[in-house]
N, C-alpha and C. Protein backbone atom coordinates (compact mmCIF):
# COMPACT_ATOMS: atom_id res chain seq x y z
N UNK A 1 -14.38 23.90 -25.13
CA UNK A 1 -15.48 23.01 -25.32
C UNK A 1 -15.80 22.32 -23.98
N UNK A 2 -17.18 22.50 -23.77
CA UNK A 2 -17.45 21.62 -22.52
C UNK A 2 -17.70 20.19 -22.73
N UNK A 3 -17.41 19.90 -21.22
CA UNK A 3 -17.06 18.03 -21.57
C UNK A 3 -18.50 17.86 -21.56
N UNK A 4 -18.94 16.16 -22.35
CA UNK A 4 -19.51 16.21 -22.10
C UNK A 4 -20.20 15.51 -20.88
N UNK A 5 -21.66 15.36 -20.43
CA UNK A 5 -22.22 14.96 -19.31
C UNK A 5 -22.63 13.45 -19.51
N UNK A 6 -22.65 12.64 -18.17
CA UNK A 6 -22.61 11.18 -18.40
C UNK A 6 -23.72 10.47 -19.31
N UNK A 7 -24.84 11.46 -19.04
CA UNK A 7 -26.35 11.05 -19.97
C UNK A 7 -25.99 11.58 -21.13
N UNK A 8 -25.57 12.58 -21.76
CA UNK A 8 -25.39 12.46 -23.01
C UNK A 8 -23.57 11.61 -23.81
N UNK A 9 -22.63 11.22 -22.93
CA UNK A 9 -21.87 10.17 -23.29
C UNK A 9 -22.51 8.74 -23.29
N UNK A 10 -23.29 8.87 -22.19
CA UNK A 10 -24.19 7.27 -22.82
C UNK A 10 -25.15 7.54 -23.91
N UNK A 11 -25.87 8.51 -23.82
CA UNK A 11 -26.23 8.60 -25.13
C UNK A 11 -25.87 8.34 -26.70
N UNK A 12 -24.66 8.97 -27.02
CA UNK A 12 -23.35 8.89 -27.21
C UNK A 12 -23.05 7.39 -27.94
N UNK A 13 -22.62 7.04 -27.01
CA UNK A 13 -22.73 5.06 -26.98
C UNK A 13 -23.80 4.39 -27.34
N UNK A 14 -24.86 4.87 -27.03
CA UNK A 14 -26.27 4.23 -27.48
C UNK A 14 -26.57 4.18 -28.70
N UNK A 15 -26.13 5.52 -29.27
CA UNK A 15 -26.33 5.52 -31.05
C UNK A 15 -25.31 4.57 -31.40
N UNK A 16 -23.76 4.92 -31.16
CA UNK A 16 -22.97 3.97 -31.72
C UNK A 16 -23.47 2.73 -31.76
N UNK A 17 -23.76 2.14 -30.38
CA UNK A 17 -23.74 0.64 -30.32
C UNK A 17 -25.11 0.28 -31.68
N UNK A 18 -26.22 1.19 -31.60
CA UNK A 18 -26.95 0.89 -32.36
C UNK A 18 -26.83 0.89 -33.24
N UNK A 19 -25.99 1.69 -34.08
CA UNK A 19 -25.16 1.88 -35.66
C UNK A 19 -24.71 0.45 -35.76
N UNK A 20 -23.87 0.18 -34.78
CA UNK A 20 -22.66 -1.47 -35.06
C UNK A 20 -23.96 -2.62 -35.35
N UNK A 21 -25.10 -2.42 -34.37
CA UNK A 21 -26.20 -3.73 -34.54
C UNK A 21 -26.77 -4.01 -35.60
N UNK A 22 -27.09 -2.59 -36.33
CA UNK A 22 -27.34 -2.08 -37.49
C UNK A 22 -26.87 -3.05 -38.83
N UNK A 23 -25.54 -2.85 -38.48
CA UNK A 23 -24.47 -2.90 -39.26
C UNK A 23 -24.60 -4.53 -39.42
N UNK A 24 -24.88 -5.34 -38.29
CA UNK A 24 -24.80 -7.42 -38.15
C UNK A 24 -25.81 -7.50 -39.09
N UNK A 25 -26.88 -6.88 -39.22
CA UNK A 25 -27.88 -7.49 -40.46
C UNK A 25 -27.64 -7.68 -41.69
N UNK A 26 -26.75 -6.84 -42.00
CA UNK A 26 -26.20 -6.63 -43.38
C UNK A 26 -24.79 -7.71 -43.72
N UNK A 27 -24.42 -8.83 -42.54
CA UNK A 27 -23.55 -9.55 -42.86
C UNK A 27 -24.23 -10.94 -43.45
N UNK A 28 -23.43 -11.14 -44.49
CA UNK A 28 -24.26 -12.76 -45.14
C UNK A 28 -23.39 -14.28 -44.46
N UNK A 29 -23.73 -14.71 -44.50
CA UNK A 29 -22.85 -16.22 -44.40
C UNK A 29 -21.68 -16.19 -43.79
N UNK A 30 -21.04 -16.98 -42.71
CA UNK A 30 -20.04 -16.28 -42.43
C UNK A 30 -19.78 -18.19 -41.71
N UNK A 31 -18.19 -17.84 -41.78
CA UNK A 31 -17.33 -19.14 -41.86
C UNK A 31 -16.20 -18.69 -41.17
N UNK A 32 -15.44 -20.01 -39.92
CA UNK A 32 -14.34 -19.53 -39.59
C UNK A 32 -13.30 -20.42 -40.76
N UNK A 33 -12.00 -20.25 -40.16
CA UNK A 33 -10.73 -20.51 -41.21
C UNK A 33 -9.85 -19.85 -41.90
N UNK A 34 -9.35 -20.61 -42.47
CA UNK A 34 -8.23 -19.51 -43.37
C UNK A 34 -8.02 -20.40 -44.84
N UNK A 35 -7.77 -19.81 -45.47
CA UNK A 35 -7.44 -20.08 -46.92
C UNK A 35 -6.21 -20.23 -47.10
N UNK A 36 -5.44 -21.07 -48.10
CA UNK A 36 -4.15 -20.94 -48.57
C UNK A 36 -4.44 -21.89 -49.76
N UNK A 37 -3.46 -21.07 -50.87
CA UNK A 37 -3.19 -21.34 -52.46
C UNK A 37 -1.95 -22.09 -52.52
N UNK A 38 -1.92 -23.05 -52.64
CA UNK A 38 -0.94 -24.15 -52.78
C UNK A 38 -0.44 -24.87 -53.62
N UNK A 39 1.00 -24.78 -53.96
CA UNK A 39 1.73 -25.54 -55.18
C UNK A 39 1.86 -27.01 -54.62
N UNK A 40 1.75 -27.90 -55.44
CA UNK A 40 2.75 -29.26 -55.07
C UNK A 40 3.79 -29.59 -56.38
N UNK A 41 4.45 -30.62 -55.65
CA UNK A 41 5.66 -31.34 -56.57
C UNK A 41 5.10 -32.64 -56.39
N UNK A 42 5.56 -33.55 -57.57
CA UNK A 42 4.93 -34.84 -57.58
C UNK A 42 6.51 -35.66 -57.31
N UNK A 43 6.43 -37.06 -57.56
CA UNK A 43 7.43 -37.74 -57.52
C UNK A 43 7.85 -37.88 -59.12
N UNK A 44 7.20 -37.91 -60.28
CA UNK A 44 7.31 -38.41 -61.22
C UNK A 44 9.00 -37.53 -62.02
N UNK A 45 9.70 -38.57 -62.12
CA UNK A 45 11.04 -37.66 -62.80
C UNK A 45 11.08 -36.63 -63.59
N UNK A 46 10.38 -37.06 -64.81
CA UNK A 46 10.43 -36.43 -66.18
C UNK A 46 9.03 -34.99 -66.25
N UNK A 47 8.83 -35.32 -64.90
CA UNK A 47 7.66 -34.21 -64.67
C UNK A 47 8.02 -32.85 -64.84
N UNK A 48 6.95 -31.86 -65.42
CA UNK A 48 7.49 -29.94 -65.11
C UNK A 48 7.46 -30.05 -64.11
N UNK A 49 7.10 -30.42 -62.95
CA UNK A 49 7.57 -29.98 -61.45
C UNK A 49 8.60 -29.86 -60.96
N UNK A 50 9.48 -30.49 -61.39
CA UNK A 50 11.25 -31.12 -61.16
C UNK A 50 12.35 -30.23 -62.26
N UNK A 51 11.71 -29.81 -63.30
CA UNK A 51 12.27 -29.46 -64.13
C UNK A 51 13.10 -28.00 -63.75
N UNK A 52 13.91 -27.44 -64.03
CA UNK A 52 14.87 -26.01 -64.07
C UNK A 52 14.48 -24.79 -64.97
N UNK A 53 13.58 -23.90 -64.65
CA UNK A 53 13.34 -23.38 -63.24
C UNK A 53 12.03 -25.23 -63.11
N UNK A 54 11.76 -25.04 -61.71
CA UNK A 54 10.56 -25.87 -61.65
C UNK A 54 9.12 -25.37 -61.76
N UNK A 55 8.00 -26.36 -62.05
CA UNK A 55 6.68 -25.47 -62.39
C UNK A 55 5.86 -26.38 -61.72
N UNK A 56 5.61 -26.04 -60.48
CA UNK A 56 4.60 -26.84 -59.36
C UNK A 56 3.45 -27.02 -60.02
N UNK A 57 2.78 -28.28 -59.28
CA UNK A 57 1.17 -28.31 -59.92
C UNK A 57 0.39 -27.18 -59.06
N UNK A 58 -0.93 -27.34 -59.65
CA UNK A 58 -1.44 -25.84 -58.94
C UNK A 58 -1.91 -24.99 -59.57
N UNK A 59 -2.68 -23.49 -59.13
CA UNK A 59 -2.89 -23.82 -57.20
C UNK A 59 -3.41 -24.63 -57.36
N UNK A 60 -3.64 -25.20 -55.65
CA UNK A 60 -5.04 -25.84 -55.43
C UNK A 60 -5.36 -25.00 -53.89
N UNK A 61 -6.43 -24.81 -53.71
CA UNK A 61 -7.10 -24.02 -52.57
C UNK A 61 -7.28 -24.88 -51.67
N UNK A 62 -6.81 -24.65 -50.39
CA UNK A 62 -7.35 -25.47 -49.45
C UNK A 62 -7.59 -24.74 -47.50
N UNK A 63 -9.19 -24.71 -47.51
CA UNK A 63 -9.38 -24.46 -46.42
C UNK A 63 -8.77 -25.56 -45.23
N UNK A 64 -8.54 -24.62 -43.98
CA UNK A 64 -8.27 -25.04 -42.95
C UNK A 64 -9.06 -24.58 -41.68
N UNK A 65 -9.70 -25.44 -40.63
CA UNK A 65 -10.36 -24.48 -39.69
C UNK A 65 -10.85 -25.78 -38.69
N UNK A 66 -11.06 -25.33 -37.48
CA UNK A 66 -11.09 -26.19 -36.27
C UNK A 66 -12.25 -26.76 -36.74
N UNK A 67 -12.39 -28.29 -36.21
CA UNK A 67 -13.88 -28.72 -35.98
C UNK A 67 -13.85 -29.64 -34.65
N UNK A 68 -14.98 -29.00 -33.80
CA UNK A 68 -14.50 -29.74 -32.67
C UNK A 68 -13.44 -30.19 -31.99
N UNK A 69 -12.75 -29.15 -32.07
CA UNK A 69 -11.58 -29.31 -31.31
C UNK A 69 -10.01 -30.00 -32.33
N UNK A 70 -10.05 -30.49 -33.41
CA UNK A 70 -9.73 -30.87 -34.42
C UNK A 70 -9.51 -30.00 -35.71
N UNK A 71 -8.14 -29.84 -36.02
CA UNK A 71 -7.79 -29.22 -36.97
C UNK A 71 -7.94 -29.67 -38.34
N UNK A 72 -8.66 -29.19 -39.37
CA UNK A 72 -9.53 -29.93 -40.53
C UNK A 72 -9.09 -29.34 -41.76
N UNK A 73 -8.67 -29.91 -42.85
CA UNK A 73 -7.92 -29.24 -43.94
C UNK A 73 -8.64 -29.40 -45.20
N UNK A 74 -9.38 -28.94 -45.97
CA UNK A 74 -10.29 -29.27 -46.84
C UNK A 74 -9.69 -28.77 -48.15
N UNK A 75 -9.96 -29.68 -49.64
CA UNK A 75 -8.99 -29.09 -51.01
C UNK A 75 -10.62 -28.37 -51.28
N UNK A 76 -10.49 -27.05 -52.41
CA UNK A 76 -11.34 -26.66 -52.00
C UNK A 76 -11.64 -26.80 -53.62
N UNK A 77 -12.38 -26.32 -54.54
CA UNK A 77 -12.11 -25.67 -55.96
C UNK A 77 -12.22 -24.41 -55.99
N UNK A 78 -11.57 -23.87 -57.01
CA UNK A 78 -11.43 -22.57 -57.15
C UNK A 78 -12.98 -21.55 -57.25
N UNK A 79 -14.05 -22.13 -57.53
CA UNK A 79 -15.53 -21.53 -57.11
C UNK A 79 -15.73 -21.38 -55.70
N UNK A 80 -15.66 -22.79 -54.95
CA UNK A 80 -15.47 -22.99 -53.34
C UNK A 80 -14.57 -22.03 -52.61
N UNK A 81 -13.51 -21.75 -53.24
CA UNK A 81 -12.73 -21.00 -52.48
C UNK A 81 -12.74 -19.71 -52.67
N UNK A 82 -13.45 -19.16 -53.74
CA UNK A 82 -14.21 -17.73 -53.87
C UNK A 82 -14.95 -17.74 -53.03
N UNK A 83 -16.28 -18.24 -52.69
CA UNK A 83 -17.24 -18.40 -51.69
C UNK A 83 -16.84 -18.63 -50.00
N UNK A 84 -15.94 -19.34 -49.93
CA UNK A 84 -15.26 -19.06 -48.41
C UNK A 84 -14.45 -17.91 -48.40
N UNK A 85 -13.82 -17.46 -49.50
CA UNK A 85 -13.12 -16.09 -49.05
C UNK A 85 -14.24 -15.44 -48.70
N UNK A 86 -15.09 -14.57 -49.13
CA UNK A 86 -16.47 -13.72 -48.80
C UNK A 86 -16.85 -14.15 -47.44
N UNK A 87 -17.06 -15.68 -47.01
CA UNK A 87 -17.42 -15.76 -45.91
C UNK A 87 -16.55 -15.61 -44.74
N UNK A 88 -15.26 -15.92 -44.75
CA UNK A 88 -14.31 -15.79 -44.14
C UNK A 88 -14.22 -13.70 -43.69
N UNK A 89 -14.15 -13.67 -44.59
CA UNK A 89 -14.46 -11.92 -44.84
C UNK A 89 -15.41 -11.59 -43.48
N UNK A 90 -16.79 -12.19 -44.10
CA UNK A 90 -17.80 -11.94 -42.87
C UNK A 90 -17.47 -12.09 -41.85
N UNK A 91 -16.87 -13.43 -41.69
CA UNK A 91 -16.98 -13.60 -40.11
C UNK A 91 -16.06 -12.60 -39.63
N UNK A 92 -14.94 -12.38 -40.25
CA UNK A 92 -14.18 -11.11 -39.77
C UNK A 92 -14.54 -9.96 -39.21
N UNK A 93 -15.40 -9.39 -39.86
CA UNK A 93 -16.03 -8.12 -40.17
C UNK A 93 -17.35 -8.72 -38.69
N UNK A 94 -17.64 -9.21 -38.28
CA UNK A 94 -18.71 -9.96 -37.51
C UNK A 94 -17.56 -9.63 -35.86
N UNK A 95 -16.46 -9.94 -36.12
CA UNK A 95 -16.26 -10.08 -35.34
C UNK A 95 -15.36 -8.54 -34.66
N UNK A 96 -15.20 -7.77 -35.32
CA UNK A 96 -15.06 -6.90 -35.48
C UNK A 96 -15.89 -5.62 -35.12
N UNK A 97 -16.97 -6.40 -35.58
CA UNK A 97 -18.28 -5.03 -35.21
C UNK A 97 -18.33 -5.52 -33.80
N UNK A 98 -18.46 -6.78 -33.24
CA UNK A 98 -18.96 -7.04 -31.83
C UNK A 98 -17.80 -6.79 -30.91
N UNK A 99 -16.41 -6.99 -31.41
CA UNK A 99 -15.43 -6.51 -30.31
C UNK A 99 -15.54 -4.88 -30.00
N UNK A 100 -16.15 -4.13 -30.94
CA UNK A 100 -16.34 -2.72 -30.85
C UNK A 100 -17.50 -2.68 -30.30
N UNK A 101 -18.68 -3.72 -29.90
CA UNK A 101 -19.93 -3.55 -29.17
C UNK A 101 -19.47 -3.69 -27.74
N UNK A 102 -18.60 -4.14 -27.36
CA UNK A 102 -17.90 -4.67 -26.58
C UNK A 102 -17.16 -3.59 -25.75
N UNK A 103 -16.60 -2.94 -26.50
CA UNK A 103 -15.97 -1.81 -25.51
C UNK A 103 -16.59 -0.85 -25.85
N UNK A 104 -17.94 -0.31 -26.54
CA UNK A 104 -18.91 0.65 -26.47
C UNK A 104 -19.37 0.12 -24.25
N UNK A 105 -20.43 -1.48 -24.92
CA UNK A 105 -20.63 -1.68 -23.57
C UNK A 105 -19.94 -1.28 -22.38
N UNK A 106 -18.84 -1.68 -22.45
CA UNK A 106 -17.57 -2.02 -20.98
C UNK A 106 -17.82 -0.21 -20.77
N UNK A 107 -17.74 1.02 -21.85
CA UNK A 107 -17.81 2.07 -21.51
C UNK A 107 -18.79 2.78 -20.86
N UNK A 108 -19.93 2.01 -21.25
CA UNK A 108 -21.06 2.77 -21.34
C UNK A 108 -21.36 2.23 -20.06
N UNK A 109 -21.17 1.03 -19.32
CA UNK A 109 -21.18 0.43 -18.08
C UNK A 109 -20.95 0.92 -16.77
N UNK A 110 -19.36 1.58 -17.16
CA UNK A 110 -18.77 2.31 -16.35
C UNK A 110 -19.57 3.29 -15.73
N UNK A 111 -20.18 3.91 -16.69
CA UNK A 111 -20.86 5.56 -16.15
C UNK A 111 -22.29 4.84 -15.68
N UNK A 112 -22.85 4.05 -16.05
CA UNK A 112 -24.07 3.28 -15.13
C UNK A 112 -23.94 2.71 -13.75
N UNK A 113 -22.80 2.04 -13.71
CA UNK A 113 -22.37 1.54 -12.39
C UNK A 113 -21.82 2.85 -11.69
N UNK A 114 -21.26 3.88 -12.15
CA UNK A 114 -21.34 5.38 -11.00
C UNK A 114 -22.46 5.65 -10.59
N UNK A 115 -23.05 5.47 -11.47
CA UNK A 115 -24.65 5.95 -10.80
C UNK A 115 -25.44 5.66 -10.34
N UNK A 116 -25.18 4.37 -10.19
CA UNK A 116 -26.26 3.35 -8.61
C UNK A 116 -25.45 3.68 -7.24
C-alpha cells in the first residue's frame, strides 16, 4: 500500500476534524464537577444509624465543583442529580471531542509548517 501524500493526509484530518465539530452541536448543557451518593450517621442513640448491622441515612447526592477558585459542595435532590449526571456526561464528552481536535490540529500543522 502506498503511503499516503501530505495533501491527501491533511485532507484526511480535515474530514475528521470536521466530523468531531460536527459532533459539539449535538452536545446539550454541560457542567463541570463530580457527583457522589452519600450515607450519613446522626448522633441520636436509639437511631437505625447506630444500630447492628447499621443503616445510614440516605443517599443524599451531592455535587462538588470549583467556583472561582473555591471548592463548592452542593446537596443536590435526587431529580437534580439526574440532571447534572447528563451534564457532567457532556462536558466530558465536550472535552473529549476537542482534545481529539487538538491533536487532529497539532498533526495536521506539522505537514503545513513543512511546507512553507
Amino acid at each position: 500500500m502506498a503511503r499516503a501524500t501530505p495533501a491527501e493526509q491533511l485532507a484526511r484530518y480535515d474530514n475528521r476534524y470536521r466530523a468531531l465539530a460536527a459532533q459539539l452541536a449535538d452536545i446539550g448543557p454541560i457542567s463541570s464537577g463530580s457527583l457522589t451518593r452519600r450515607y450519613t450517621r446522626c448522633t441520636s442513640p436509639g437511631c437505625k444509624c447506630r444500630a447492628d448491622p447499621p443503616r445510614p441515612h440516605g443517599p443524599y447526592w451531592q455535587l462538588t465543583r470549583k467556583i472561582d477558585g473555591k471548592t463548592v459542595t452542593r446537596r443536590l435532590t435526587p431529580a437534580q442529580a439526574k440532571l447534572y449526571q447528563e451534564w457532567i456526561a457532556n462536558d466530558r464528552r465536550l472535552r473529549r471531542i476537542t482534545d481529539q481536535m487538538r491533536t487532529i490540529t497539532a498533526k495536521a500543522a506539522e505537514i503545513r509548517l513543512n511546507e512553507v
